[in-house]
N, C-alpha and C. Protein backbone atom coordinates (compact mmCIF):
# COMPACT_ATOMS: atom_id res chain seq x y z
N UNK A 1 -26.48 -17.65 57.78
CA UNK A 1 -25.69 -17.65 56.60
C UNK A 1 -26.53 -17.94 55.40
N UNK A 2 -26.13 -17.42 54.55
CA UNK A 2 -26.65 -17.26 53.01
C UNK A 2 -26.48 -18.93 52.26
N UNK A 3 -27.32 -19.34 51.91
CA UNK A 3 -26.75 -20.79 51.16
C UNK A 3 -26.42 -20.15 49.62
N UNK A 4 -25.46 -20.94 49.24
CA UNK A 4 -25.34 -20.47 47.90
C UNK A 4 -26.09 -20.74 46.78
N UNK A 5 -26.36 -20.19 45.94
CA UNK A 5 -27.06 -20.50 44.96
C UNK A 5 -26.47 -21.78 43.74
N UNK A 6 -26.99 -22.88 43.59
CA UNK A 6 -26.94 -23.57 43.25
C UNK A 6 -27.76 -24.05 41.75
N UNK A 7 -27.28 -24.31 40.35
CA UNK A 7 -28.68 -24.37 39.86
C UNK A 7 -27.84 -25.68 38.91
N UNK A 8 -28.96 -26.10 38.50
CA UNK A 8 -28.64 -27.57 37.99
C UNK A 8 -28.73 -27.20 36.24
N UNK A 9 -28.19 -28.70 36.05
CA UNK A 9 -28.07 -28.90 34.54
C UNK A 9 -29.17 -28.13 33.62
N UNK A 10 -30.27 -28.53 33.84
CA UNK A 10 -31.49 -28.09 32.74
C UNK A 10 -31.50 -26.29 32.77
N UNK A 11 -31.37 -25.61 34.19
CA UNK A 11 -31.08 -24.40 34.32
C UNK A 11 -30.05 -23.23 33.53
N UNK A 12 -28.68 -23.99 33.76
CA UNK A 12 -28.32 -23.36 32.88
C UNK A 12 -28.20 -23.83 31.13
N UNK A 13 -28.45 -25.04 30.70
CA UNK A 13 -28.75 -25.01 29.27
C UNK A 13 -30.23 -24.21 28.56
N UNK A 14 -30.99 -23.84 29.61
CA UNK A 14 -32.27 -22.86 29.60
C UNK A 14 -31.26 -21.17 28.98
N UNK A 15 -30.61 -21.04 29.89
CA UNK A 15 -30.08 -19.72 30.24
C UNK A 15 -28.94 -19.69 28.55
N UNK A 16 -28.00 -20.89 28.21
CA UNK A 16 -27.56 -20.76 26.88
C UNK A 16 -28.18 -20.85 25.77
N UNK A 17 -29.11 -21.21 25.83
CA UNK A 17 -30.62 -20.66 24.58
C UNK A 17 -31.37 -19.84 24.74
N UNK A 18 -31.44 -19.08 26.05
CA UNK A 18 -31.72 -18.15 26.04
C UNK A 18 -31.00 -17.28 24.97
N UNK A 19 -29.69 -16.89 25.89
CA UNK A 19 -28.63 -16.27 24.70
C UNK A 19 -28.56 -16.16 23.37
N UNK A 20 -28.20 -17.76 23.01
CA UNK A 20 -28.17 -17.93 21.54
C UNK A 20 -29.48 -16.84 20.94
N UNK A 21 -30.70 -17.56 21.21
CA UNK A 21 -31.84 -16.53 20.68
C UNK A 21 -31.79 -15.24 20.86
N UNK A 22 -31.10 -14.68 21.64
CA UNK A 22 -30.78 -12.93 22.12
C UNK A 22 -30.07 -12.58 21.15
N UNK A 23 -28.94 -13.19 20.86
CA UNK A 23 -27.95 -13.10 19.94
C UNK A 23 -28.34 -13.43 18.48
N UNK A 24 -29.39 -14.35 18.25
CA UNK A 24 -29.89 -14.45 17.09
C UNK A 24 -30.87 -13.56 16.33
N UNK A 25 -31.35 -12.97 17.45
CA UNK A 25 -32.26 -12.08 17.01
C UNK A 25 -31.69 -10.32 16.65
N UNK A 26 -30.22 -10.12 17.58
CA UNK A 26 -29.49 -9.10 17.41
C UNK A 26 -28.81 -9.15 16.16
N UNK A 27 -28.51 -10.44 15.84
CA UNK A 27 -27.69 -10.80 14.38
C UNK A 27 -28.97 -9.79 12.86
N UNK A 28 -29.94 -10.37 13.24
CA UNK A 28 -31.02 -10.47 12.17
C UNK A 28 -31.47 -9.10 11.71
N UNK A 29 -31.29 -7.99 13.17
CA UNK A 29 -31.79 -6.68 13.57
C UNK A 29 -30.56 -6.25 12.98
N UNK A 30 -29.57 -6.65 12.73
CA UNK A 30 -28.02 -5.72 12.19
C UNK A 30 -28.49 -5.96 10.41
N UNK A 31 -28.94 -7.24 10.21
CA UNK A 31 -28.56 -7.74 9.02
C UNK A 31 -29.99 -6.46 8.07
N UNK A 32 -30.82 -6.50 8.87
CA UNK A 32 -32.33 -5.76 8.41
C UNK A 32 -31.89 -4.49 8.40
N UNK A 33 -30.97 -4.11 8.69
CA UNK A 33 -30.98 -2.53 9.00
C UNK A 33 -29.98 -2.19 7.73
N UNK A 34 -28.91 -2.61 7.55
CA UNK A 34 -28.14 -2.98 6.60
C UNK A 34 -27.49 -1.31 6.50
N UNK A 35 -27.37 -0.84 7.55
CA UNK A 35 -25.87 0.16 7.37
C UNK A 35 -24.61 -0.12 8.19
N UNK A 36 -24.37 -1.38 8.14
CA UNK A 36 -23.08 -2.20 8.53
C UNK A 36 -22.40 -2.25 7.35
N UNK A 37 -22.54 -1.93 5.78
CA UNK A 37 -21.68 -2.13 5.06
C UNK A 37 -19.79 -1.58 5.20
N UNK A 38 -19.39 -2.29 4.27
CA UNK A 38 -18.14 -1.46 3.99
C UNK A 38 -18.27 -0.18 3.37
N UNK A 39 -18.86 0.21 2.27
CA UNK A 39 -19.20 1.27 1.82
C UNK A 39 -19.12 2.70 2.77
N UNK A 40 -20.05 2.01 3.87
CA UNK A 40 -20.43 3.41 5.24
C UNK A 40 -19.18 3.45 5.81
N UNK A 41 -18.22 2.43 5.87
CA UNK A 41 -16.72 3.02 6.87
C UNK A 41 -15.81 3.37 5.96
N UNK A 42 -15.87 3.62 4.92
CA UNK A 42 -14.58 3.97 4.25
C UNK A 42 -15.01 5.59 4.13
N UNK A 43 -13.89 6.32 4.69
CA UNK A 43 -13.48 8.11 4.82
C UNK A 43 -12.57 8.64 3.72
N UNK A 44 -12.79 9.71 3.46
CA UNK A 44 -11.76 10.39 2.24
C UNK A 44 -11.33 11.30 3.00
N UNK A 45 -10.21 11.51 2.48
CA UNK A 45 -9.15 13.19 3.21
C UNK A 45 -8.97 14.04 2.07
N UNK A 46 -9.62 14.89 2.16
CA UNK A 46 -9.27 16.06 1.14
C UNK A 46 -7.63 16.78 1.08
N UNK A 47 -7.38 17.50 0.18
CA UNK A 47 -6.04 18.23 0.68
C UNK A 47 -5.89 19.06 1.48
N UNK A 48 -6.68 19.45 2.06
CA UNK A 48 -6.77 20.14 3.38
C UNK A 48 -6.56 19.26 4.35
N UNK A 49 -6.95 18.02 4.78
CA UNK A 49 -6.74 17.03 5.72
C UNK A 49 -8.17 17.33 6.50
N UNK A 50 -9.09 17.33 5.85
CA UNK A 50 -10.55 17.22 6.22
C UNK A 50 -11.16 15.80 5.79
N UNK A 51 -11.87 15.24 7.10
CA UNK A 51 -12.31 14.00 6.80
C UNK A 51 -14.08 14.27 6.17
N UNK A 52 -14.04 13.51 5.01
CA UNK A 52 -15.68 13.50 4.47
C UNK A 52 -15.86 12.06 4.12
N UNK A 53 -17.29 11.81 3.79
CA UNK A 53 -17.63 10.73 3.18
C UNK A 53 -18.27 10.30 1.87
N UNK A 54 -17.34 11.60 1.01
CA UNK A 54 -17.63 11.71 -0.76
C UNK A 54 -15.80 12.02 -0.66
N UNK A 55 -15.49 11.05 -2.09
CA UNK A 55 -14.35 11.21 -2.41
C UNK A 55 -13.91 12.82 -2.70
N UNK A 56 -12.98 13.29 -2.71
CA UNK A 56 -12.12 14.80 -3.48
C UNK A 56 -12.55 14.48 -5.10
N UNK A 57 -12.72 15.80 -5.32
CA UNK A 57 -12.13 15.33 -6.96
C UNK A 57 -10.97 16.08 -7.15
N UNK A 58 -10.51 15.36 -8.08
CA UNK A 58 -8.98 15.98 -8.32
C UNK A 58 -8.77 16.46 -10.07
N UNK A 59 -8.85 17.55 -9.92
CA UNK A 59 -8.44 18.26 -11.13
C UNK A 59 -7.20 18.57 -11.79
N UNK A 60 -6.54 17.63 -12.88
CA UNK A 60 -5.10 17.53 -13.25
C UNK A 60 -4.66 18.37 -13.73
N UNK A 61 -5.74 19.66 -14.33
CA UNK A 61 -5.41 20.47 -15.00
C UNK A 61 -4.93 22.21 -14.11
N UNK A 62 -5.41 21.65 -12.91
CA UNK A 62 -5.19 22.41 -11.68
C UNK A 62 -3.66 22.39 -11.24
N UNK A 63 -3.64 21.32 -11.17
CA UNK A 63 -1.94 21.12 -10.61
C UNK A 63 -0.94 20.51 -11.20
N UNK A 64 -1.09 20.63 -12.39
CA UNK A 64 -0.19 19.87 -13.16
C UNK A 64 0.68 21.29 -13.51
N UNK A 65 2.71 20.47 -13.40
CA UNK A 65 3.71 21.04 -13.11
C UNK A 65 4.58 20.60 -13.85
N UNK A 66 6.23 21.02 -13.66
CA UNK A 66 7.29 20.04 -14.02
C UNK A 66 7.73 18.59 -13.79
N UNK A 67 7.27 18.81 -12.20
CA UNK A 67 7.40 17.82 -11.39
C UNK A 67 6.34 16.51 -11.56
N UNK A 68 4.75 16.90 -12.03
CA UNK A 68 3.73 16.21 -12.15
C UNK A 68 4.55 15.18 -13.58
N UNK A 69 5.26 15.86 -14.64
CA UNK A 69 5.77 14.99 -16.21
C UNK A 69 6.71 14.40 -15.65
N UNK A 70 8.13 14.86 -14.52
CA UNK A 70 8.57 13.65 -14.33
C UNK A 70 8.49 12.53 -13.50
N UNK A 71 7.38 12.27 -12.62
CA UNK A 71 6.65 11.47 -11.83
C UNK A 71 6.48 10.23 -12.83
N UNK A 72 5.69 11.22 -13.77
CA UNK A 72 5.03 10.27 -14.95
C UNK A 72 6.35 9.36 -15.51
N UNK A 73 7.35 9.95 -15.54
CA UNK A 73 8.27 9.12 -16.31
C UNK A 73 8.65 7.85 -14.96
N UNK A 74 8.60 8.52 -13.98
CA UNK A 74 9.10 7.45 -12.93
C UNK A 74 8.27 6.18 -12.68
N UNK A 75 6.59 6.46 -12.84
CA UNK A 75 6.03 5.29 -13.19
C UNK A 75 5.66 4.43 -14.09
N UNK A 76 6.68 4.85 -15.15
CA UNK A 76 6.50 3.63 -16.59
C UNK A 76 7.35 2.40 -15.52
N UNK A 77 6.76 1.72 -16.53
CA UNK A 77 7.63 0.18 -16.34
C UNK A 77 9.47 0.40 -17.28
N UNK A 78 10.01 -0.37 -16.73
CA UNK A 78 11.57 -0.57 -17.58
C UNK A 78 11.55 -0.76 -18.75
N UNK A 79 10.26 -1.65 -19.38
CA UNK A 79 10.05 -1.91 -20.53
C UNK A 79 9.56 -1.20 -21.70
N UNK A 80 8.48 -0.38 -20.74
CA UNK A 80 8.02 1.00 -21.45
C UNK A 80 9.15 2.23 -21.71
N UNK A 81 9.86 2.06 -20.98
CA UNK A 81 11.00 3.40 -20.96
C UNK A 81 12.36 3.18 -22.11
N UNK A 82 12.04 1.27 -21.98
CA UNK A 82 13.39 1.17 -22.72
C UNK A 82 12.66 1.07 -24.33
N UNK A 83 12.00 1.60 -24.75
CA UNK A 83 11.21 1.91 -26.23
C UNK A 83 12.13 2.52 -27.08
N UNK A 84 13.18 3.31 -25.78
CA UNK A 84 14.14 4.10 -27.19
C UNK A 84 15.47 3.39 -27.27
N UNK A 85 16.60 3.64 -28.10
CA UNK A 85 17.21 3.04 -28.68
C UNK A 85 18.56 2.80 -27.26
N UNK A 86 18.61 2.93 -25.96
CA UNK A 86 19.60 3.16 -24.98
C UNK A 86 18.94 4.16 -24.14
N UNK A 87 19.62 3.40 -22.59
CA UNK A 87 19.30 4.56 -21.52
C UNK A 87 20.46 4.83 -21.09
N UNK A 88 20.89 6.31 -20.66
CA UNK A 88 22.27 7.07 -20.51
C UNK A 88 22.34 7.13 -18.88
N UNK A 89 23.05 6.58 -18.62
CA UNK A 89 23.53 5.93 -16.86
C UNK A 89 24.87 6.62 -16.66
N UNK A 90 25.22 6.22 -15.20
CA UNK A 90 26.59 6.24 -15.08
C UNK A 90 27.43 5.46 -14.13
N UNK A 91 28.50 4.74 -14.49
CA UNK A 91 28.99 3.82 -13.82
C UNK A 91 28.88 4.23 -12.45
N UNK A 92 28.54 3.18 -11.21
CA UNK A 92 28.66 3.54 -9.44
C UNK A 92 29.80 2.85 -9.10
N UNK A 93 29.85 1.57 -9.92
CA UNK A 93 30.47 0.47 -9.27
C UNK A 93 31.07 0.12 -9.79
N UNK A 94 32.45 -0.76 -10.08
CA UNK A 94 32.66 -2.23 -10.74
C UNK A 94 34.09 -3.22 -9.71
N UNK A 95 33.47 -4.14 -9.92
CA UNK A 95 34.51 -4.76 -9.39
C UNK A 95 34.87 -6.19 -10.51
N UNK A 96 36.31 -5.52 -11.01
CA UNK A 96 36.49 -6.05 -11.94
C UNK A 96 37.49 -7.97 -11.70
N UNK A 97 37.69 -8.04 -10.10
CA UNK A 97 37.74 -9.54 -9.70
C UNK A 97 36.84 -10.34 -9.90
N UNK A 98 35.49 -9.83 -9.96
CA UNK A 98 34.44 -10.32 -9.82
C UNK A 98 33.64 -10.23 -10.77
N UNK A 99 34.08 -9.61 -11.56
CA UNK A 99 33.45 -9.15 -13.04
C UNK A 99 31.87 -8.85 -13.08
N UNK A 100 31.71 -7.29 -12.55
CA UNK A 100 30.22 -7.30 -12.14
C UNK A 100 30.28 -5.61 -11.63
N UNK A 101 29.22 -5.08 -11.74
CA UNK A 101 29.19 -3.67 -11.44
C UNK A 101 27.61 -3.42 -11.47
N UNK A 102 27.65 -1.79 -11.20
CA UNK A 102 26.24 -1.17 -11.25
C UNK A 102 26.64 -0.19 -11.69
N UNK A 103 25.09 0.21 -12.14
CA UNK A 103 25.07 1.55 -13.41
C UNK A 103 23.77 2.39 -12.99
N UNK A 104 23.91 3.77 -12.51
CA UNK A 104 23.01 4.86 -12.13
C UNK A 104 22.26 5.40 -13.54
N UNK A 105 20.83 4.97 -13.31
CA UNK A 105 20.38 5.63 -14.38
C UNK A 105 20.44 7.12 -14.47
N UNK A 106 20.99 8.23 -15.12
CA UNK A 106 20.57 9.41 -15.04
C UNK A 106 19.31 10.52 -14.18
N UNK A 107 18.37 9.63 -15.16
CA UNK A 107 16.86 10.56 -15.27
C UNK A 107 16.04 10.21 -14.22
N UNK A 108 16.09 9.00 -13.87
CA UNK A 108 15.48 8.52 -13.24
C UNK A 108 15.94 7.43 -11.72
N UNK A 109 17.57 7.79 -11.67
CA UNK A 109 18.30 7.26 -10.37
C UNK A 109 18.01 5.88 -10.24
N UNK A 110 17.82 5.11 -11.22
CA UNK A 110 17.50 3.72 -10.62
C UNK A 110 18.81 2.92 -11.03
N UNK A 111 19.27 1.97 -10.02
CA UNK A 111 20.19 1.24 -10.15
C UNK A 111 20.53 -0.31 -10.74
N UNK A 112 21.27 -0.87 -11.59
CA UNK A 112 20.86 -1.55 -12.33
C UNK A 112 22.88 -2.62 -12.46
N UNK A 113 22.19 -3.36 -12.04
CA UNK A 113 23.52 -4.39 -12.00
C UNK A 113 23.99 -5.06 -13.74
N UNK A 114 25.02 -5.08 -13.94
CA UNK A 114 25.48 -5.66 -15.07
C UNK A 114 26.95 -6.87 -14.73
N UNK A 115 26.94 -7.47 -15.66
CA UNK A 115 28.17 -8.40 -16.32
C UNK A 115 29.16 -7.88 -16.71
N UNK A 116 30.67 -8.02 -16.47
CA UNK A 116 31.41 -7.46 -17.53
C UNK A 116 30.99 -8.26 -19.00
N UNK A 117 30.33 -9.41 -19.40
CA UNK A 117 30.41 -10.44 -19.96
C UNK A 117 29.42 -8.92 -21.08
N UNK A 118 28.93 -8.11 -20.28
CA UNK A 118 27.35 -6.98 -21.45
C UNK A 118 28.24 -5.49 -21.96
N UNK A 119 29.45 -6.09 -21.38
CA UNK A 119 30.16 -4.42 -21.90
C UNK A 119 31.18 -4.48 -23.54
N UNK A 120 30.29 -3.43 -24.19
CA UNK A 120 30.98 -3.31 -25.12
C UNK A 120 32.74 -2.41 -25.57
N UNK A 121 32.61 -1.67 -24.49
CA UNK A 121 33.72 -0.75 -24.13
C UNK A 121 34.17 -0.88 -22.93
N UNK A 122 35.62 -1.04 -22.56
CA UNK A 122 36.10 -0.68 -21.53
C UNK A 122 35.29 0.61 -20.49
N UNK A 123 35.11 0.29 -19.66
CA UNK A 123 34.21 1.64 -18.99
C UNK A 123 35.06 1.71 -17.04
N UNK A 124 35.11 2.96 -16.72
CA UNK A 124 35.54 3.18 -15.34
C UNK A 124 34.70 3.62 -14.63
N UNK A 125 34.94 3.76 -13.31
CA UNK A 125 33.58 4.30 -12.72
C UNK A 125 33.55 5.56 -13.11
N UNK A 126 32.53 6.39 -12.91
CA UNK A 126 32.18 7.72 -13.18
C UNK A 126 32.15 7.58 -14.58
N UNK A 127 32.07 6.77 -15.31
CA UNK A 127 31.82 6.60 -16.94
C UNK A 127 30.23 7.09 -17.39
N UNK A 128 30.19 7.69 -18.00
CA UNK A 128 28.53 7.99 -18.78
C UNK A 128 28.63 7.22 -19.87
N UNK A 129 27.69 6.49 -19.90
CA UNK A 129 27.15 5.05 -20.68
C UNK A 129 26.08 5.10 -20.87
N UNK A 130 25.78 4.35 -22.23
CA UNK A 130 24.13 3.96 -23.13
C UNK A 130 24.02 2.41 -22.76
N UNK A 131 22.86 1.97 -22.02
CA UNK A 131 22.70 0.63 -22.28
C UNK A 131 21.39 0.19 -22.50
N UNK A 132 20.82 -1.12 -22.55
CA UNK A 132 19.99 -1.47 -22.71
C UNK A 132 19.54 -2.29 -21.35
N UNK A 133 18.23 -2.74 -20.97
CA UNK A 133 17.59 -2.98 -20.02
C UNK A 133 17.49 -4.91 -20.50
N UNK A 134 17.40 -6.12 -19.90
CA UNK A 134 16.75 -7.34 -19.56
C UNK A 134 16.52 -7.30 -18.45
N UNK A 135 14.98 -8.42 -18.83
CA UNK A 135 14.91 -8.90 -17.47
C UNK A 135 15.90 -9.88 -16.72
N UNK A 136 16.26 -10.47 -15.60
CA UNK A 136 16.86 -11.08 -15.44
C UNK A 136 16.39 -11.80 -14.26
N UNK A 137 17.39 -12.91 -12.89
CA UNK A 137 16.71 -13.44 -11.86
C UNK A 137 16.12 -12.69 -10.98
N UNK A 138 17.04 -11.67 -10.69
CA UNK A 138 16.81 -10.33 -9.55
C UNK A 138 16.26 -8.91 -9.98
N UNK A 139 15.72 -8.85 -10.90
CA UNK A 139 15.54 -8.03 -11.49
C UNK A 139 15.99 -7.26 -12.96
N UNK A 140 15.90 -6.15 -13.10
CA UNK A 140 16.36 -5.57 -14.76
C UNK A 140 17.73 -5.45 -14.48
N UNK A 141 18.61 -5.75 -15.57
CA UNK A 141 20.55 -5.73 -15.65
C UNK A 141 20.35 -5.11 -16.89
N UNK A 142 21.47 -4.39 -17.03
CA UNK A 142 21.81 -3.37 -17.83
C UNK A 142 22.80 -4.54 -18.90
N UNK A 143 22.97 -4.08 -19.79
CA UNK A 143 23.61 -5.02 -21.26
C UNK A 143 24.00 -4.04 -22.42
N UNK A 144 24.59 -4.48 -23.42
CA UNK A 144 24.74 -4.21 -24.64
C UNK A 144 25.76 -2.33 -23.69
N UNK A 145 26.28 -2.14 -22.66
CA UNK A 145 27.10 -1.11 -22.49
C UNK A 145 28.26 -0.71 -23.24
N UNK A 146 28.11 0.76 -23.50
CA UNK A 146 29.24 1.37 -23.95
C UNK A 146 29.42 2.77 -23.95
N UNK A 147 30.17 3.22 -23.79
CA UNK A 147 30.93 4.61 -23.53
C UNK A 147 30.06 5.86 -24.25
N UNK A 148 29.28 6.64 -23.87
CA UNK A 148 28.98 7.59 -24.40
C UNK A 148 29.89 8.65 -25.15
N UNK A 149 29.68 8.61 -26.33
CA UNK A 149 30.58 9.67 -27.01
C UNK A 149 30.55 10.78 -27.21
């Protein structure tokens, strides 16, 4: 029978510095070579869905549409949009127990909670309305409402 192999204390703390130094020296050989960056793993997809490693360029004057101007309007801020004098919505909601409703922006479909406490006119649902934008806890509320004429 085979005796087993047996090896004592000093043996294997030999064998974990071994390592360490294997590993220290592999660390040093990555760090010297230095195409581990982030730079080298980041890929671009063209519009074709071809992978390269130079960005696309994108030419606005190429594809710019109807659709490209109202994008643009969709990414102003509330604050930027509300520059003009009222935005033209239309009632979704109200529940007048509760004194509180929502208002569909037109142009841009975004939905926007109000007070009866911000209405200047009686308004029903399906009402087309001018209001104005605050900020508020939960977001932008519609104010200063009233009946488009």
């Amino acid at each position: 029978m085979a005796k087993p192999i047996t090896h004592n204390k000093r043996d294997n703390e030999k064998k974990k510095q071994e390592k360490r130094i294997e590993k220290q020296k592999r660390k040093e050989k990555r760090k010297l070579s230095g195409t581990d960056s982030f730079d080298d793993m980041i890929a671009y997809v063209d519009q074709n869905g071809m992978i390269s490693s130079t960005p696309p360029e994108y030419n606005k004057t190429e594809n710019s549409n109807a659709r490209d101007t109202v994008s643009e309007k969709k990414r102003q801020s509330p604050e930027e949009y509300n520059s003009t004098v009222g935005i033209k919505g239309r009632v979704e909601y109200i529940n007048a127990e509760k004194g509180y409703g929502f208002i569909k922006e037109i142009i841009r479909t975004d939905k926007y909670f109000f007070h009866v406490s911000g209405l200047l006119d009686s308004v029903q649902v399906g009402d087309i309305v001018l209001f104005d934008l605050e900020r508020g806890k939960k977001g932008f509320n519609a104010v200063r409402i009233k009946k488009e004429i």
